[in-house]
N, C-alpha and C. Protein backbone atom coordinates (compact mmCIF):
# COMPACT_ATOMS: atom_id res chain seq x y z
N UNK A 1 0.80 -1.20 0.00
CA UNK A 1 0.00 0.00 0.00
C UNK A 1 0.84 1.27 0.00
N UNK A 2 2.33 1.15 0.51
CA UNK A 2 3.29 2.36 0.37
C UNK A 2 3.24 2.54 -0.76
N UNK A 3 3.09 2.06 -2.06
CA UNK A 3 3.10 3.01 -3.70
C UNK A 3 1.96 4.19 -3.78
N UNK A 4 1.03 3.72 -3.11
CA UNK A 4 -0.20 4.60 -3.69
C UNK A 4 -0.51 5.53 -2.36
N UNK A 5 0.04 5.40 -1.19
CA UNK A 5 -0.35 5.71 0.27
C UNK A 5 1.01 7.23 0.19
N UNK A 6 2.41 6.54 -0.19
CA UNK A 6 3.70 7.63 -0.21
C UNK A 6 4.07 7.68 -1.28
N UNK A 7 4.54 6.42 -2.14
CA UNK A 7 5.58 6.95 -3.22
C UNK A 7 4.64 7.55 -4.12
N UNK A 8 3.84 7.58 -4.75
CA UNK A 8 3.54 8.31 -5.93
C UNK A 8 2.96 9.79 -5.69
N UNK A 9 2.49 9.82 -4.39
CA UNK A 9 2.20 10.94 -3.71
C UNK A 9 3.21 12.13 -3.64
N UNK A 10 4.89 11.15 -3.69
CA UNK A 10 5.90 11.97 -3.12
C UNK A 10 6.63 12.43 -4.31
N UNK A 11 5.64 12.20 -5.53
CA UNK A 11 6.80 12.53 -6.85
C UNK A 11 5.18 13.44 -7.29
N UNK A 12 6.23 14.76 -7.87
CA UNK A 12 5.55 15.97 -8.31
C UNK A 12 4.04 16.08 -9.20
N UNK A 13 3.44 15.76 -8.50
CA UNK A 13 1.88 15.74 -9.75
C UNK A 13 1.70 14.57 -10.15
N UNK A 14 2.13 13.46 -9.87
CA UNK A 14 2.47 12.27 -10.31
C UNK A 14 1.15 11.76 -10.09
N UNK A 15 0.21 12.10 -9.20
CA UNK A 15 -0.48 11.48 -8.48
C UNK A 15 -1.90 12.16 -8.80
N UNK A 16 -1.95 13.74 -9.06
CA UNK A 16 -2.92 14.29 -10.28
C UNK A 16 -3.10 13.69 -11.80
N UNK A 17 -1.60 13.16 -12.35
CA UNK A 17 -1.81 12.50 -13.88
C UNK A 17 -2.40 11.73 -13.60
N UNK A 18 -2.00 10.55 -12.16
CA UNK A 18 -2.72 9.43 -12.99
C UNK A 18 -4.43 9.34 -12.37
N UNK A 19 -4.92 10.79 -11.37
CA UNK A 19 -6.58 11.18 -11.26
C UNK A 19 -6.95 11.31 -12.62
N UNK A 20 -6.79 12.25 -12.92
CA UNK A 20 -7.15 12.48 -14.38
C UNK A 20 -6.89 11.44 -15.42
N UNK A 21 -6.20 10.51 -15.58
CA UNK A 21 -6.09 9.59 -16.68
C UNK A 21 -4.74 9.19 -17.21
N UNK A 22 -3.94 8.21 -16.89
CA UNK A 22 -2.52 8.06 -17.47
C UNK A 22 -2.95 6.79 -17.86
N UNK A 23 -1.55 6.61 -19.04
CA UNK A 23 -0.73 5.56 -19.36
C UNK A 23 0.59 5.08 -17.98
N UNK A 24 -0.17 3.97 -17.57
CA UNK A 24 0.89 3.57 -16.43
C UNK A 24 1.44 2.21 -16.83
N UNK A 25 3.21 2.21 -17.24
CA UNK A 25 3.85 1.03 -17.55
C UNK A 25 4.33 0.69 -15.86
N UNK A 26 4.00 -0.75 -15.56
CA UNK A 26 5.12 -1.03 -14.24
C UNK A 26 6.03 -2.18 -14.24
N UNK A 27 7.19 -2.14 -14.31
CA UNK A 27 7.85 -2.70 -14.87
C UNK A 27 9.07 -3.63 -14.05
N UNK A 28 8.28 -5.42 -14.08
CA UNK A 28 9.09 -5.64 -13.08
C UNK A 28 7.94 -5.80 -11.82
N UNK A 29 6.46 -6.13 -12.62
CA UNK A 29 5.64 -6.31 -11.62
C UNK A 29 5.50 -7.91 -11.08
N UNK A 30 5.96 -8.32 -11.20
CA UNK A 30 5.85 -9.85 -10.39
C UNK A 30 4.31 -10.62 -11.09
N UNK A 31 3.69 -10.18 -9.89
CA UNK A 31 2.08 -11.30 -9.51
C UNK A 31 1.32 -9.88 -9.75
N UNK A 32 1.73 -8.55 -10.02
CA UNK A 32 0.58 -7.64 -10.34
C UNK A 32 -0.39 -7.24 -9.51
N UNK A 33 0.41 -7.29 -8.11
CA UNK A 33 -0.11 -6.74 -7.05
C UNK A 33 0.09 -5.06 -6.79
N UNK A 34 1.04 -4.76 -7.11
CA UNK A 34 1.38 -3.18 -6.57
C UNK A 34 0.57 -2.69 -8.04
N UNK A 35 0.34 -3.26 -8.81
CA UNK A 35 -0.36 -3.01 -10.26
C UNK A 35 -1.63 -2.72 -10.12
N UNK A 36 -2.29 -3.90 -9.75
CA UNK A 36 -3.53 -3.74 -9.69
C UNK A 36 -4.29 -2.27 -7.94
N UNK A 37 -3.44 -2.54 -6.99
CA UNK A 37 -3.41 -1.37 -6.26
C UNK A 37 -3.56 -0.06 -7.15
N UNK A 38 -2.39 0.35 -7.55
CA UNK A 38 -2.36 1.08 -8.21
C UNK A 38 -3.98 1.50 -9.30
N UNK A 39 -4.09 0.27 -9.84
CA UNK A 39 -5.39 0.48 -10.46
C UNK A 39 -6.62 0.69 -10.06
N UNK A 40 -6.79 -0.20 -8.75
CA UNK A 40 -7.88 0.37 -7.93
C UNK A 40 -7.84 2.03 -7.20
N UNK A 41 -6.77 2.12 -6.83
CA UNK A 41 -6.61 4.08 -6.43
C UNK A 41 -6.86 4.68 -7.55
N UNK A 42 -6.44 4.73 -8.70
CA UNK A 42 -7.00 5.54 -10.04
C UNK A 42 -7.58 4.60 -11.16
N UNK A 43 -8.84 4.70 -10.98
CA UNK A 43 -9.95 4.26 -11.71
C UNK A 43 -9.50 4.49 -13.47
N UNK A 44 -9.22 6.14 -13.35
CA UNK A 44 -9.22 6.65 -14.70
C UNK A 44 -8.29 6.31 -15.54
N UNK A 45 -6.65 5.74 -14.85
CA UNK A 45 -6.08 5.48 -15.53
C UNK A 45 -5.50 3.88 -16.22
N UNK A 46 -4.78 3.53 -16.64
CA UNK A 46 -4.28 2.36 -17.36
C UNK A 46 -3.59 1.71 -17.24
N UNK A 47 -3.02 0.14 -16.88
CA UNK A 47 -2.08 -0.29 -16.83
C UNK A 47 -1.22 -1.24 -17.34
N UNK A 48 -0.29 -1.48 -17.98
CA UNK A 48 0.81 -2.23 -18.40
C UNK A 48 1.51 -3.24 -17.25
N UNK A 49 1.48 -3.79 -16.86
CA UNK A 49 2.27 -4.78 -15.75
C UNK A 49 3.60 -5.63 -16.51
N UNK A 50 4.40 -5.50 -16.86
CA UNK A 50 5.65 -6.55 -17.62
C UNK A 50 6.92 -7.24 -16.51
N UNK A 51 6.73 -8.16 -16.71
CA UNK A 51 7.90 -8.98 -16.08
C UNK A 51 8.09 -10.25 -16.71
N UNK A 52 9.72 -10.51 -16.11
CA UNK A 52 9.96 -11.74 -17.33
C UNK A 52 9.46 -12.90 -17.06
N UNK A 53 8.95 -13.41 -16.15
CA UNK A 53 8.65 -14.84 -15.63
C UNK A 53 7.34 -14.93 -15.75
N UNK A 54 7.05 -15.75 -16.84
CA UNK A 54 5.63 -15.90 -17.49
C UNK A 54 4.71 -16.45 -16.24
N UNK A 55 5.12 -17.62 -15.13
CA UNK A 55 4.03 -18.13 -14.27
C UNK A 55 3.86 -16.63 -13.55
N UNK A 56 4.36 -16.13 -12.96
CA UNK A 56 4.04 -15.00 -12.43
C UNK A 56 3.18 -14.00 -13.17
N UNK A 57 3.84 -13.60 -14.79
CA UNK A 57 2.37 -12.74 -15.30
C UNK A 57 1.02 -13.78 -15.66
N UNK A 58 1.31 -15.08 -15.59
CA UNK A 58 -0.30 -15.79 -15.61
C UNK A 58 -1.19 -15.79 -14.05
N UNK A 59 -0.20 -15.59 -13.08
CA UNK A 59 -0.66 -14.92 -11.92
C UNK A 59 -1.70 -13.68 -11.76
N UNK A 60 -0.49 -12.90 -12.33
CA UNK A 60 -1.24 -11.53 -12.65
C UNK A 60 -2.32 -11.17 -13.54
N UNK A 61 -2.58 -12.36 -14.39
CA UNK A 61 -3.64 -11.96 -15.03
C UNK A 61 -5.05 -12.63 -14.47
N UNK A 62 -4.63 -13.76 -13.62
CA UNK A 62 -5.58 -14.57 -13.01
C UNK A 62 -6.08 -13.19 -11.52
N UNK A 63 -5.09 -12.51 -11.06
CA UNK A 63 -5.79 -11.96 -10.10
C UNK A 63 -6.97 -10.61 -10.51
N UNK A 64 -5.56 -10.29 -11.60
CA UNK A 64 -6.65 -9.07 -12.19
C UNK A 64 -8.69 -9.30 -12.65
N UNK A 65 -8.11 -10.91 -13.23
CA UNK A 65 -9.59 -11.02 -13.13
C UNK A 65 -10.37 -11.54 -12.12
N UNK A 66 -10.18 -11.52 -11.17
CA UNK A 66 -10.75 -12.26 -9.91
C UNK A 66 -11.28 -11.10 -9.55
N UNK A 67 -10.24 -9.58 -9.37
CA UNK A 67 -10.67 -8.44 -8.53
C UNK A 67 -11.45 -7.47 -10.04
N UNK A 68 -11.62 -8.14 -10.89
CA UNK A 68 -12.90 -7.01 -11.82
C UNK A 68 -11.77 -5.85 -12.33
N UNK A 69 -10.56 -6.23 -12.69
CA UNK A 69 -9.81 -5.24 -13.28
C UNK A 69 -9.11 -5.22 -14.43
N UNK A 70 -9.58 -6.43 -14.63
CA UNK A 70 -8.95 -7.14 -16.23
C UNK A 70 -9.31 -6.16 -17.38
N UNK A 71 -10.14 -4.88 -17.48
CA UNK A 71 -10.21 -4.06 -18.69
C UNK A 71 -9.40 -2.78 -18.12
N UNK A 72 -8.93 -2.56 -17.21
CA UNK A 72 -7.55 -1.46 -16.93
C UNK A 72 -6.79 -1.76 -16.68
N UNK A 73 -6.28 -3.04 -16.80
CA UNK A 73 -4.93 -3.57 -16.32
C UNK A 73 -4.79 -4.94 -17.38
N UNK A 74 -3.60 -4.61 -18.15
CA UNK A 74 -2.69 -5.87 -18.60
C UNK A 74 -1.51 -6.62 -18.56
N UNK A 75 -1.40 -7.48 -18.56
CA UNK A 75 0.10 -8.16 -18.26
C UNK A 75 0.36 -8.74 -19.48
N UNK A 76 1.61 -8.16 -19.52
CA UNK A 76 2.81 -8.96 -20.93
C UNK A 76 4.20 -9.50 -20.39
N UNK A 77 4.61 -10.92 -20.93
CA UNK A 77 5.87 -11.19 -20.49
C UNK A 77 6.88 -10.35 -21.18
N UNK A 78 7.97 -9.89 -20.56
CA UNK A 78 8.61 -9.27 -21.20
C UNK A 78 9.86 -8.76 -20.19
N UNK A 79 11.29 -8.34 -20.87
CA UNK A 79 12.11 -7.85 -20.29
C UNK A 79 12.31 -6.72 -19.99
N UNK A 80 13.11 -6.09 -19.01
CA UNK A 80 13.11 -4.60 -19.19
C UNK A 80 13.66 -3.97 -20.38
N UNK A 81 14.70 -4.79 -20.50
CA UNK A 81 15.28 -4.47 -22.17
C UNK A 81 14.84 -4.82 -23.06
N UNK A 82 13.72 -5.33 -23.16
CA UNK A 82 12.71 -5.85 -24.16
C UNK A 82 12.01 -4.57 -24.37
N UNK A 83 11.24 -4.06 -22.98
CA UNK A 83 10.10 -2.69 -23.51
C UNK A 83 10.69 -1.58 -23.99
């Protein structure tokens, strides 16, 4: 809950873009937990979840749809040097 409670709070407007509506890549999300958080605090905006270990993004896509968030939030396997 510290991403959405301090850190994004603590970076400049960061936290107005994504009220109003962002493109949010997170990169290096595991199971798509700090992801989907993230998605539930801002409704309006979007999310990308990428990490390299495919059981983990089939995780993440299994939770996203459990919690009703599977149309603002996606998961792709992928590297950081891949995106």
């Amino acid at each position: 809950n510290n991403i959405v409670q301090h850190w994004l709070p603590a970076l400049d407007g960061m936290a107005d873009k994504m009220r109003a509506g962002a493109k949010v890549a997170d990169v290096g999300c595991g199971v798509g937990f700090s992801t989907l958080l993230m998605a539930r605090a801002f409704p309006n905006s979007r999310f990308v979840g990428f990490d390299f270990h495919e059981p983990s993004i089939e995780s993440a896509r299994q939770h996203a749809r459990e919690h009703g968030l599977d149309t603002q939030v996606r998961f792709e396997c992928a590297t950081a040097k891949d995106i």
